[in-house]
C-alpha atoms as a PDB file:
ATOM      1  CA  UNK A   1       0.000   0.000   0.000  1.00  0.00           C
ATOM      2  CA  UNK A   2       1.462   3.502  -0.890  1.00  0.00           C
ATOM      3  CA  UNK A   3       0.266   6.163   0.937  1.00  0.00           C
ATOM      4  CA  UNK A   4       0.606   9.876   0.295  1.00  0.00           C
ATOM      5  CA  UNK A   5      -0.760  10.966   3.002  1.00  0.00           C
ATOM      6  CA  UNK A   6      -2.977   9.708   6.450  1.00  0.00           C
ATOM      7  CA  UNK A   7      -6.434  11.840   6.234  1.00  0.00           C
ATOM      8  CA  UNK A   8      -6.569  14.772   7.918  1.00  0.00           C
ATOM      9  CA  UNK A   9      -8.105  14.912  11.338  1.00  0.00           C
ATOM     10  CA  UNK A  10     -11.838  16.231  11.325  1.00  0.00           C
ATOM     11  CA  UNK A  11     -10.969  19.720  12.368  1.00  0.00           C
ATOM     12  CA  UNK A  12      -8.149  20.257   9.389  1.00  0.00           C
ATOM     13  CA  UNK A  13     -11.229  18.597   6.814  1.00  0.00           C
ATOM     14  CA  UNK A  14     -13.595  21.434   7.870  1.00  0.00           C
ATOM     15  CA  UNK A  15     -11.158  23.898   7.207  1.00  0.00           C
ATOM     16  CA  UNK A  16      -9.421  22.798   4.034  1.00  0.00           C
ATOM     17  CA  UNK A  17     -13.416  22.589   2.574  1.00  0.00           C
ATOM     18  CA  UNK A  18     -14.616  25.531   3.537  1.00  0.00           C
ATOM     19  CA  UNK A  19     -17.486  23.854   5.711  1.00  0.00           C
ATOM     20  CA  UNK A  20     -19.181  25.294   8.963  1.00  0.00           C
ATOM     21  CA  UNK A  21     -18.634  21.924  10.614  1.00  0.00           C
ATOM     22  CA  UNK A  22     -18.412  18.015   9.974  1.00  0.00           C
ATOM     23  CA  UNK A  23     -20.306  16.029  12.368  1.00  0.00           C
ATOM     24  CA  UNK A  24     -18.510  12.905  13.902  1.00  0.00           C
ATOM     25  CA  UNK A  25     -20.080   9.567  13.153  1.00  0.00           C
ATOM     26  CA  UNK A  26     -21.086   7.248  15.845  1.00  0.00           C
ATOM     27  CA  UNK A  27     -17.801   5.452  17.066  1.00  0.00           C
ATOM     28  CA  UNK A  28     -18.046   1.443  16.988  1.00  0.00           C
ATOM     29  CA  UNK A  29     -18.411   1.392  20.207  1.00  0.00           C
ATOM     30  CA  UNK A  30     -21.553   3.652  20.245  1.00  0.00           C
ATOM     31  CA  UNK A  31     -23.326   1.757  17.097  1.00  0.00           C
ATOM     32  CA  UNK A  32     -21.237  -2.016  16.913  1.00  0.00           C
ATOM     33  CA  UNK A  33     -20.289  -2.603  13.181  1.00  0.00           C
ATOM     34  CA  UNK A  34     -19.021  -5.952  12.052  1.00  0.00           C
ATOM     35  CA  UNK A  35     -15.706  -5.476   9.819  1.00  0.00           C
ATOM     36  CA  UNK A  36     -14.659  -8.209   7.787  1.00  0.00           C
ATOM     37  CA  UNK A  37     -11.423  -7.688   9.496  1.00  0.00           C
ATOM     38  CA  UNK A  38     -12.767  -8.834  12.131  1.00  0.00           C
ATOM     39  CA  UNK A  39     -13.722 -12.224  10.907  1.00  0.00           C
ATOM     40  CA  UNK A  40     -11.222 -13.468   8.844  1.00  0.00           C
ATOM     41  CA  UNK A  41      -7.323 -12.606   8.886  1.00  0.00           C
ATOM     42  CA  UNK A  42      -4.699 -11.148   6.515  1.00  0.00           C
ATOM     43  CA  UNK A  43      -6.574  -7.836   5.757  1.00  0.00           C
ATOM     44  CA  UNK A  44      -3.775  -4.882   5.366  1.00  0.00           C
ATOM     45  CA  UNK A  45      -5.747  -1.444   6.027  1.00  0.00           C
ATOM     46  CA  UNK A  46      -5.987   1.066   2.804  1.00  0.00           C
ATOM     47  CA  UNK A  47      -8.425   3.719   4.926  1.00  0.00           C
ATOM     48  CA  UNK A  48      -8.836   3.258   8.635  1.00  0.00           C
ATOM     49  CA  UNK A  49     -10.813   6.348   9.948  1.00  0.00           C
ATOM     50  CA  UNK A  50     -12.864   5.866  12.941  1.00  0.00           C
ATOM     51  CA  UNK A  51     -13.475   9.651  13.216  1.00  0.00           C
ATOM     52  CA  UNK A  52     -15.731   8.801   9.847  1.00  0.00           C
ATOM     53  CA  UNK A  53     -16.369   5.699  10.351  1.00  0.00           C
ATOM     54  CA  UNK A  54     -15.096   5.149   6.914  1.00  0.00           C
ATOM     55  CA  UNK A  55     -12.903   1.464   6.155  1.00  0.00           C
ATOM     56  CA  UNK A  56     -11.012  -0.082   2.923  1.00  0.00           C
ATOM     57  CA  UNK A  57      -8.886  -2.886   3.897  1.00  0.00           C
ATOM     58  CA  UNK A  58      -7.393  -5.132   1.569  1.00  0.00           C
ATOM     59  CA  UNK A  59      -6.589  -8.903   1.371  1.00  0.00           C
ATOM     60  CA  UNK A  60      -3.605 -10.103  -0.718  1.00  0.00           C
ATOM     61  CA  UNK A  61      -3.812 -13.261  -3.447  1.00  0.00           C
ATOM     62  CA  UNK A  62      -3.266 -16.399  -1.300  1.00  0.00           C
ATOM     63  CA  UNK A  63      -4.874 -18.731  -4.490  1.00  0.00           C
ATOM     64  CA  UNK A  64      -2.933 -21.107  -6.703  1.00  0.00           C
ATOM     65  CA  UNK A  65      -2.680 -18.810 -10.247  1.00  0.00           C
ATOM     66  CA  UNK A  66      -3.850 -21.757 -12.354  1.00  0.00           C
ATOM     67  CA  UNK A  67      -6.915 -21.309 -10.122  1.00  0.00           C
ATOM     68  CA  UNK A  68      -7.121 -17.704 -10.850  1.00  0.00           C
ATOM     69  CA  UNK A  69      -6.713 -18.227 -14.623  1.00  0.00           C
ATOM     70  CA  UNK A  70      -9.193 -20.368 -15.116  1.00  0.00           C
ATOM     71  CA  UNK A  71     -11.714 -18.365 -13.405  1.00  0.00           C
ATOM     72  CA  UNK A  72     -10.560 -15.539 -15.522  1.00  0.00           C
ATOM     73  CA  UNK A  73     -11.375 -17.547 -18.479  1.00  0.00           C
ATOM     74  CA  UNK A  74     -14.817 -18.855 -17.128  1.00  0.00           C
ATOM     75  CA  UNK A  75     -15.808 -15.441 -16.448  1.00  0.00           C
ATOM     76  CA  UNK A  76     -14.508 -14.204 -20.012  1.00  0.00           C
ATOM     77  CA  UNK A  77     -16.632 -16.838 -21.522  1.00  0.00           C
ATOM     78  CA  UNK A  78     -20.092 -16.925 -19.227  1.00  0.00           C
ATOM     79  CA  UNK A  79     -20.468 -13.036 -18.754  1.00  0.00           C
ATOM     80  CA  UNK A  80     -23.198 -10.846 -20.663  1.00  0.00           C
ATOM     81  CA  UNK A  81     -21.130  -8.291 -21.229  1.00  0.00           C
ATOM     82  CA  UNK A  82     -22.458  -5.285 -22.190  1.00  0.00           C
ATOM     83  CA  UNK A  83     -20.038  -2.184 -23.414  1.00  0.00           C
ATOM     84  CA  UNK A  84     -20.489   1.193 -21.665  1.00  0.00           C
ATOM     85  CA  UNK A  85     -19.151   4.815 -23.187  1.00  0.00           C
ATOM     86  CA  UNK A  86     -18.153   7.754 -22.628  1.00  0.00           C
ATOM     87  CA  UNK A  87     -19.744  11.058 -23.856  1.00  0.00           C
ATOM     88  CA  UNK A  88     -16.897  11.197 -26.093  1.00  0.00           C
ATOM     89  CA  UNK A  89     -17.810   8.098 -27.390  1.00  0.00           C
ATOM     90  CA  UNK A  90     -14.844   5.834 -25.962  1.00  0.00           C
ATOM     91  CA  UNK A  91     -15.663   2.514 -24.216  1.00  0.00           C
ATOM     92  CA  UNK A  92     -14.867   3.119 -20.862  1.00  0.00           C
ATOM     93  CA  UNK A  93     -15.371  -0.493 -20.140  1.00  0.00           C
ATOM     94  CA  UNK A  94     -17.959  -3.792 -20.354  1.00  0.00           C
ATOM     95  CA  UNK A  95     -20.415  -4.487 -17.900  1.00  0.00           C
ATOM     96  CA  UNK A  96     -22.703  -7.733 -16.181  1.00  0.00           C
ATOM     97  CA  UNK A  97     -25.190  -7.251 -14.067  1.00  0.00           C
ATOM     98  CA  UNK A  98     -26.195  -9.900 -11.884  1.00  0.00           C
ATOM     99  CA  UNK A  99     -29.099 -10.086  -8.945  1.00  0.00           C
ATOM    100  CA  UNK A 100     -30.819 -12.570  -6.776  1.00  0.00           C
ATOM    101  CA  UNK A 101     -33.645 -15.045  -7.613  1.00  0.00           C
ATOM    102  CA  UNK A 102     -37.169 -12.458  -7.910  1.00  0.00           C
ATOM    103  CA  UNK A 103     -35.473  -9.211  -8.397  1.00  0.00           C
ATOM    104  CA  UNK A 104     -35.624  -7.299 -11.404  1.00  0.00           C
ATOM    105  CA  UNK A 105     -33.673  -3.923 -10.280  1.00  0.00           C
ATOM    106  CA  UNK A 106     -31.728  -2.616 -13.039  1.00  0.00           C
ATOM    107  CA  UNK A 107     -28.398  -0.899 -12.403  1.00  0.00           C
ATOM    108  CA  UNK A 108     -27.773   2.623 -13.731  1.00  0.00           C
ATOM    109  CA  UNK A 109     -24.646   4.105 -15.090  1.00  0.00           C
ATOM    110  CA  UNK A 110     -25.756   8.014 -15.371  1.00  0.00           C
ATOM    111  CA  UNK A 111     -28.411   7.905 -17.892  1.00  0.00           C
ATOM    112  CA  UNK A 112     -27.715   4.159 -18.868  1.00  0.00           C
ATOM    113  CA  UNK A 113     -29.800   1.532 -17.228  1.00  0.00           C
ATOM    114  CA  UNK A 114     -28.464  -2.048 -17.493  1.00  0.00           C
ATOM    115  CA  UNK A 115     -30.727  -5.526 -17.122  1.00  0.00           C
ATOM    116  CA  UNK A 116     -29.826  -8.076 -14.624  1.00  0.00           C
ATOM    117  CA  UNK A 117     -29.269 -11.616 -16.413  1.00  0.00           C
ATOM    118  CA  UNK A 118     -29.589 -15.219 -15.408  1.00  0.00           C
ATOM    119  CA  UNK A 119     -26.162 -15.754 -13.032  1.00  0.00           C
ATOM    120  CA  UNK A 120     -24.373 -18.015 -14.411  1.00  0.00           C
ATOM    121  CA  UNK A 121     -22.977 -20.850 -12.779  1.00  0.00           C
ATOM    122  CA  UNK A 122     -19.250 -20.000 -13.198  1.00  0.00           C
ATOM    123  CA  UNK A 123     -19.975 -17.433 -10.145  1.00  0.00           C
ATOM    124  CA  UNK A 124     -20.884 -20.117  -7.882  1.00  0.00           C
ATOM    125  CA  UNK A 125     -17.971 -21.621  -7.161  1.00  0.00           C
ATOM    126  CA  UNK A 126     -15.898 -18.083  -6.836  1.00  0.00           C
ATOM    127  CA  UNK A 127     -18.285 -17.079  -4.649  1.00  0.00           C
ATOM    128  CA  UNK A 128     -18.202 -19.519  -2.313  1.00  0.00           C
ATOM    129  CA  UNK A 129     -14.294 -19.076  -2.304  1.00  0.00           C
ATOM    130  CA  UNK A 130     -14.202 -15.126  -2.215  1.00  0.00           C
ATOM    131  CA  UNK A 131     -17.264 -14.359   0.199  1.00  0.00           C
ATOM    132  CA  UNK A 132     -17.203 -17.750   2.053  1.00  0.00           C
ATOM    133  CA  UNK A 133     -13.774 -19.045   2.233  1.00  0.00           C
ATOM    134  CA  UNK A 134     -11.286 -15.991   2.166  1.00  0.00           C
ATOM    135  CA  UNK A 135     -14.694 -13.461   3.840  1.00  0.00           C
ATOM    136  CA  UNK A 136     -15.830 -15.913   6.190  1.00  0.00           C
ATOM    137  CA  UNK A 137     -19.280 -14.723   5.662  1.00  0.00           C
ATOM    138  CA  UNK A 138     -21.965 -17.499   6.316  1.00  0.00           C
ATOM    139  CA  UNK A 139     -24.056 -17.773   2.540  1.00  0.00           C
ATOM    140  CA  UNK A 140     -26.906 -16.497   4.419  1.00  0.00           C
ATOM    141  CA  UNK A 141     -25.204 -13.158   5.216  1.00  0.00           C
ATOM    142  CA  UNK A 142     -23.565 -12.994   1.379  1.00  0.00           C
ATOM    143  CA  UNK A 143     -24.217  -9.681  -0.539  1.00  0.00           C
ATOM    144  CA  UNK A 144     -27.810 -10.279  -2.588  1.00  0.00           C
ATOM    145  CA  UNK A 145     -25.593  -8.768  -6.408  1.00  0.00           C
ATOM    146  CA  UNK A 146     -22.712  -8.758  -8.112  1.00  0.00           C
ATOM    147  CA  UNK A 147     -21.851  -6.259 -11.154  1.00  0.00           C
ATOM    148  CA  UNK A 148     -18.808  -7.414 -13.300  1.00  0.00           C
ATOM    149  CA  UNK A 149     -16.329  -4.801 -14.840  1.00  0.00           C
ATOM    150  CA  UNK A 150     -14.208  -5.639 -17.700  1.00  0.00           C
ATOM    151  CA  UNK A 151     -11.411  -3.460 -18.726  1.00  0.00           C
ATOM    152  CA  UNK A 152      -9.836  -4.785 -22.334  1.00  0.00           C
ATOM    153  CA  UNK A 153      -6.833  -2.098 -22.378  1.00  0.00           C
ATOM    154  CA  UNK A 154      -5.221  -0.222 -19.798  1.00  0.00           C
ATOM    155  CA  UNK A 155      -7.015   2.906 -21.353  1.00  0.00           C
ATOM    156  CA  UNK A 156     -10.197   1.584 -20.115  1.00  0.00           C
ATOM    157  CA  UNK A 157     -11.175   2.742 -16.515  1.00  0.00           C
ATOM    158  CA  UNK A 158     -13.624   4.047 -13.930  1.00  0.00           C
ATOM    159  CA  UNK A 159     -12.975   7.783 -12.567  1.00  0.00           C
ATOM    160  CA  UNK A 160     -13.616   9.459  -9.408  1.00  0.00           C
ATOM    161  CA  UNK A 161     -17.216   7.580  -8.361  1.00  0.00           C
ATOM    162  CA  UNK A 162     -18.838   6.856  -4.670  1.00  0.00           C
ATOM    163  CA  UNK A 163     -20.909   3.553  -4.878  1.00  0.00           C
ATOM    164  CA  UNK A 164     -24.128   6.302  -4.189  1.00  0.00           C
ATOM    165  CA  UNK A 165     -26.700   4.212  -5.798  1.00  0.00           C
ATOM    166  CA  UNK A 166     -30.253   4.656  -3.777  1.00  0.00           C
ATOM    167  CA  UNK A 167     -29.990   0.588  -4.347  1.00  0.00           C
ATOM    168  CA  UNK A 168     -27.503   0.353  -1.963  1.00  0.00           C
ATOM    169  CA  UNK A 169     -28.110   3.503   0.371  1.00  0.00           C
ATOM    170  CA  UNK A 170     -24.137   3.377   0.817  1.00  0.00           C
ATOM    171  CA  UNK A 171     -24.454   7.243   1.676  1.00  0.00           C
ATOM    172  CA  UNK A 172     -27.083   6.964   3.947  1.00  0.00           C
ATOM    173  CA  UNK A 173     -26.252   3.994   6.395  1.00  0.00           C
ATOM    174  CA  UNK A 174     -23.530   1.096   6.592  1.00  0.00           C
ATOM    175  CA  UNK A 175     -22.489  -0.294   3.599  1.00  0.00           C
ATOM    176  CA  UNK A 176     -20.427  -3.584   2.800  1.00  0.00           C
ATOM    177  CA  UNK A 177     -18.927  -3.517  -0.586  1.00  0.00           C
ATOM    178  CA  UNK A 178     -16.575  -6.620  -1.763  1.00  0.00           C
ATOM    179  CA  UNK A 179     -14.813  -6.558  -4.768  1.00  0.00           C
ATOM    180  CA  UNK A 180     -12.016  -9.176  -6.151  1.00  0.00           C
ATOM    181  CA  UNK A 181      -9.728  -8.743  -9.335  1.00  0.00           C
ATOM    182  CA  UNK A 182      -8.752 -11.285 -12.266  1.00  0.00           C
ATOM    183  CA  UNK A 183      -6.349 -10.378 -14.989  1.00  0.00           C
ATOM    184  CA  UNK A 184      -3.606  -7.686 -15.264  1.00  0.00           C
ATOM    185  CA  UNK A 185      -3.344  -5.094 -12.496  1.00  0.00           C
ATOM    186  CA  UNK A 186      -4.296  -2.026 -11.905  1.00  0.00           C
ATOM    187  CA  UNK A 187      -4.155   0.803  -9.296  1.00  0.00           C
ATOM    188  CA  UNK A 188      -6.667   1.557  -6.895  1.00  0.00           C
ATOM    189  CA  UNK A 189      -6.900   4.780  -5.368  1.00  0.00           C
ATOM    190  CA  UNK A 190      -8.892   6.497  -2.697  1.00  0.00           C
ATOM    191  CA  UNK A 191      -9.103  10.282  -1.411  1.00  0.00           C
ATOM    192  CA  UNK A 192     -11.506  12.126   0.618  1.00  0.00           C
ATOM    193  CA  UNK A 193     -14.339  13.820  -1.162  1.00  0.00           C
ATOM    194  CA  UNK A 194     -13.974  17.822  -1.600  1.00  0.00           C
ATOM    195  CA  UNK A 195     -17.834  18.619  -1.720  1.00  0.00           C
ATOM    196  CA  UNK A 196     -17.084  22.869  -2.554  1.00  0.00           C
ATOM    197  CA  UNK A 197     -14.363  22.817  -4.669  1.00  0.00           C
ATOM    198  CA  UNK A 198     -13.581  26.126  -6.088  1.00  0.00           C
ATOM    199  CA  UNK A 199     -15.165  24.698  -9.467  1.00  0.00           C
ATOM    200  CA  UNK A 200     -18.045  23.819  -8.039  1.00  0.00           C
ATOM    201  CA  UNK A 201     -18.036  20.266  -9.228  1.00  0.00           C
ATOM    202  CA  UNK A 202     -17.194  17.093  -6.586  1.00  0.00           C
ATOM    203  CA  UNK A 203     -13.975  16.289  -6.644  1.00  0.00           C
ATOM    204  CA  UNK A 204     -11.705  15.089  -3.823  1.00  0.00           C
ATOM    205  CA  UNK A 205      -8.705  16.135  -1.480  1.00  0.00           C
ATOM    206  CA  UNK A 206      -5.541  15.209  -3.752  1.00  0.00           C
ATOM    207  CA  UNK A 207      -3.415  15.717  -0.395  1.00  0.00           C
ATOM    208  CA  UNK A 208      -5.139  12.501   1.193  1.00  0.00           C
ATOM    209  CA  UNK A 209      -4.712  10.422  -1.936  1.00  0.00           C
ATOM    210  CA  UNK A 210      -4.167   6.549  -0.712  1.00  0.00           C
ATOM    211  CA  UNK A 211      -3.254   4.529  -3.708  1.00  0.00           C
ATOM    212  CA  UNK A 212      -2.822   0.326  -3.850  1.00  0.00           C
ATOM    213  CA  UNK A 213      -2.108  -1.813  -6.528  1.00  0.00           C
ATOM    214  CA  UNK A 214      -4.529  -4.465  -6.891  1.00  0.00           C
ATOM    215  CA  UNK A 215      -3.360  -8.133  -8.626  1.00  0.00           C
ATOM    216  CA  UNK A 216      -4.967 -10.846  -9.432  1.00  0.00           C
ATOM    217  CA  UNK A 217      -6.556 -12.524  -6.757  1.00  0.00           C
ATOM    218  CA  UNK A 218      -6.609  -9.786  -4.481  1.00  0.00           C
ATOM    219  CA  UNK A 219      -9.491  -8.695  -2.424  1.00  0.00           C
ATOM    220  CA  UNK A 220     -10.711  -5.318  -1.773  1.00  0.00           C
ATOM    221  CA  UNK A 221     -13.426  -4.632   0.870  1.00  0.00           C
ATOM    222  CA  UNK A 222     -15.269  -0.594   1.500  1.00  0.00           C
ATOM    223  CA  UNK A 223     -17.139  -0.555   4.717  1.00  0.00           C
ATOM    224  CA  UNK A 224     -19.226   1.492   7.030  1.00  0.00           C
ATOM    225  CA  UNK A 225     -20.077   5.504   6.018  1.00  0.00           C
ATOM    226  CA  UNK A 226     -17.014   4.952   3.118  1.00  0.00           C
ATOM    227  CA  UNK A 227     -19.154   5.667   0.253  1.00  0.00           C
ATOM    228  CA  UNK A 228     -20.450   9.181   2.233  1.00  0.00           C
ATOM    229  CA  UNK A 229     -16.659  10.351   2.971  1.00  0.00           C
ATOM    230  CA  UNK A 230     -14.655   8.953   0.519  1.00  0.00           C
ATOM    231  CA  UNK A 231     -14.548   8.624  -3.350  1.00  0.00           C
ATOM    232  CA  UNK A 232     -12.599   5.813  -5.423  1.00  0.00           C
ATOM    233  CA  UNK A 233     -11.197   5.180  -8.900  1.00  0.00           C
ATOM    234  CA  UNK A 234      -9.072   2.640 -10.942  1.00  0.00           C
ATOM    235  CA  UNK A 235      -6.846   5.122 -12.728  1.00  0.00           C
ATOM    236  CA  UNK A 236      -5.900   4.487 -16.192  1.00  0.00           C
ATOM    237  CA  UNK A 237      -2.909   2.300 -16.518  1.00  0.00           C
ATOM    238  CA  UNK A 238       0.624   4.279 -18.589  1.00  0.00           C
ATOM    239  CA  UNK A 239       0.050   2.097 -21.711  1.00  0.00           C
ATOM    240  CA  UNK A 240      -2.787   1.695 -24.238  1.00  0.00           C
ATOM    241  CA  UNK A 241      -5.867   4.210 -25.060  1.00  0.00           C
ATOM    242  CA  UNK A 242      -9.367   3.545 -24.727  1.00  0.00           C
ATOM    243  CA  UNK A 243     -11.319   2.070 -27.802  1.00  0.00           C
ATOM    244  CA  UNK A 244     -13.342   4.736 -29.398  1.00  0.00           C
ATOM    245  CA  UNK A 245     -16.864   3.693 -30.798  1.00  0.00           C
ATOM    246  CA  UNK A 246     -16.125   3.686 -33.959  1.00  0.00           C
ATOM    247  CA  UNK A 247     -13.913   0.546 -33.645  1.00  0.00           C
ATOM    248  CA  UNK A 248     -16.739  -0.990 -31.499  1.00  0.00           C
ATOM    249  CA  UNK A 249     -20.189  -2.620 -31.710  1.00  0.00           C
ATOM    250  CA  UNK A 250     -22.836  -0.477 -32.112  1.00  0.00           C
ATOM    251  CA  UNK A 251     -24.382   1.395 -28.667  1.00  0.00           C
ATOM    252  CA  UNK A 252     -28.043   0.468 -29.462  1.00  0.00           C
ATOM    253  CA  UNK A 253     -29.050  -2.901 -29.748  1.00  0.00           C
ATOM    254  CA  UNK A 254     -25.763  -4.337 -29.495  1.00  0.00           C
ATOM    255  CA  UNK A 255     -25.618  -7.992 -28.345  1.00  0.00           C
ATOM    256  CA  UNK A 256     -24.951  -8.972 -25.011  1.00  0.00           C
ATOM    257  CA  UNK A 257     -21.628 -11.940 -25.718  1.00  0.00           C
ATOM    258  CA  UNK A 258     -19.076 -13.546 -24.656  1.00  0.00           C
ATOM    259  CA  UNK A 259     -15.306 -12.378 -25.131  1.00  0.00           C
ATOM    260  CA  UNK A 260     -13.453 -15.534 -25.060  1.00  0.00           C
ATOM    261  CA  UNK A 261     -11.486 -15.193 -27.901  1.00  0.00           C
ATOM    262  CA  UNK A 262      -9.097 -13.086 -26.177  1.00  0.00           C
ATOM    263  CA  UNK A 263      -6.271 -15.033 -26.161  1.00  0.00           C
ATOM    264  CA  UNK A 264      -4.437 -15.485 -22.606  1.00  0.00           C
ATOM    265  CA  UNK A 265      -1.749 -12.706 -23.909  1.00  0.00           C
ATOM    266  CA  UNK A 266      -4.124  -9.820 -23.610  1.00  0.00           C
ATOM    267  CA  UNK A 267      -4.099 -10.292 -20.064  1.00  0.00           C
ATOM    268  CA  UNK A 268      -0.555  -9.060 -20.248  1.00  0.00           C
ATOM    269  CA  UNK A 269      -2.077  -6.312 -22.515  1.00  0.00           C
ATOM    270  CA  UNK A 270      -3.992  -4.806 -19.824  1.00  0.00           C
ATOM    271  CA  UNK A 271      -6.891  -6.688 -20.041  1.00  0.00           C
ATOM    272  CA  UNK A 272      -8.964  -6.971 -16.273  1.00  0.00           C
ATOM    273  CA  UNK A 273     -11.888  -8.214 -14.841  1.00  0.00           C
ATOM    274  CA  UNK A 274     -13.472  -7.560 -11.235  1.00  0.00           C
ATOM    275  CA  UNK A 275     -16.625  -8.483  -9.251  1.00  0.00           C
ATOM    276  CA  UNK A 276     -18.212  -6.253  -7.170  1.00  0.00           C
ATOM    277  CA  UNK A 277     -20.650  -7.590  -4.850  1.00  0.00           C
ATOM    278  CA  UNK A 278     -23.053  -5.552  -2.760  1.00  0.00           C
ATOM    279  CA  UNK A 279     -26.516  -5.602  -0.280  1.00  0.00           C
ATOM    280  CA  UNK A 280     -29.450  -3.874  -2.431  1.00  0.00           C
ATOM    281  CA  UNK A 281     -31.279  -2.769   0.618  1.00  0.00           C
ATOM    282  CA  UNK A 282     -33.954  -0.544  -1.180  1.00  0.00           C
ATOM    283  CA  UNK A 283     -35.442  -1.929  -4.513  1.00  0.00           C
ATOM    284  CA  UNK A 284     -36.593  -0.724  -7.276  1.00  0.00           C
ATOM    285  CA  UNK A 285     -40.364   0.207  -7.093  1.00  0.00           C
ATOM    286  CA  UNK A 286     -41.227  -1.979  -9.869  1.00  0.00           C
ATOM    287  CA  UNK A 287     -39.485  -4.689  -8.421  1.00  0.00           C
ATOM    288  CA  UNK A 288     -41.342  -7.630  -6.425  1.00  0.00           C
ATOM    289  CA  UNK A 289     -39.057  -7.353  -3.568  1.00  0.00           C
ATOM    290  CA  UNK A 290     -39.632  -4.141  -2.802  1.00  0.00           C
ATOM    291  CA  UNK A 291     -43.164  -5.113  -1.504  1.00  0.00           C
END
């Protein structure tokens, strides 16, 4: 883990933003909150911040790499990958979106809105290794989705983001996020968010900057209020630019496929996959389960 700097204590926040105040959270000790630390060993902390209740931690490869690779392929192969682009028309990267039995929620990406699919069975067996085995979490307490990002090139990425979803209420209330990586690595970075920057959009306190390099295998858990304090990114990697849409499929009515005829070279091209899994805990209204 490389680390810039440690966050700034409460009172230096409220002054470098410009804000009246910042309220502390409730301590653990005031409002218990399991960590995953806390249940199974060998986490390494990214973000540690009791004063915002706010925890990344992250869990290094411990798997045999044949292992990995074939789940890389699987995944390749069984996903219903869907491309996503920027408003410059560059594929940022290809999505799956994946729920439990009886929910139809879609997922939204701005003012794209993508379909949950079947789940395949390729994720049964890594979920019962990440989330069971390596989490320790009994199936009954495992996160209820799982999106898949693939990156193809190292030009492919997702910028500054908070997992804010009303799905997930992960700025409201406690939120468990999981995510594991397949494929080439990338860097992870975190930073406090800067709510009144001077151009008035969100951005984030460069000064607090936490960075990691995730490989394949790795783990990567956000907990508690982390999605209200803290934004994250996987920053572009130094080689390769993203594909623009003229080299790609088509945005509308484009497929959902497989890509498993990349060859087991790209991987050393860039090319990355990782599951996120997370707790919808408010449904869509036109969803059964939210009855």
């Amino acid at each position: 883990v490389r680390r810039k700097s440690r966050p700034p204590a409460l009172q230096e926040r409220v002054q470098n933003a410009r804000r009246p105040g910042e309220l502390r959270e409730m301590s653990l000790e005031e409002q218990p909150l399991e960590l995953l630390k806390t249940l199974a060993p060998d986490w390494e902390a990214v973000v540690d911040d009791m004063d915002r209740r706010s925890f990344c931690y992250l869990q290094r490869r411990t798997w045999p790499e044949a292992l990995l690779e074939q789940e890389f392929r699987n995944l390749l192969d069984c996903g219903h990958w869907e491309k996503l682009y920027s408003k410059a028309g560059s594929v940022t990267r290809s999505t799956a979106w994946y729920v439990s039995d009886g929910c139809c929620c879609n997922y939204s990406y701005g003012d794209v809105n993508v379909q949950p699919n079947k789940r395949p069975d390729c994720l049964r067996s890594i979920e019962a290794r990440i989330l069971g085995e390596a989490c320790c979490l009994p199936e009954s307490q495992w996160p209820n989705c799982v999106n898949l990002n693939l990156y193809e090139d190292e030009g492919q990425n997702v910028g500054w983001h908070s997992d804010d979803e009303g799905l997930f209420r992960g700025c409201e209330m406690d939120c468990r996020i999981i995510s594991a990586s397949w494929g080439s690595s990338r860097v992870f970075e975190v930073a406090l968010k800067d709510r009144n920057h001077a151009s008035g959009k969100p951005s984030v306190f460069y000064d607090t900057l936490q960075s990691v390099t995730l490989e394949a295998g790795d783990i990567c858990s956000m907990e508690g209020l982390f999605q209200r304090h803290y934004s994250h990114q996987i920053a572009k990697g130094t080689g390769g630019a993203s594909s623009p849409a003229s080299e790609a499929s088509p945005k509308t009515d484009e497929p959902k496929s497989s890509l498993s005829s990349l060859s087991p070279e790209t991987v050393s091209a860039g090319v990355r996959i990782n599951l996120t899994w997370r707790y919808i805990v408010r449904h869509k209204p036109y969803c059964p389960l939210s009855k």
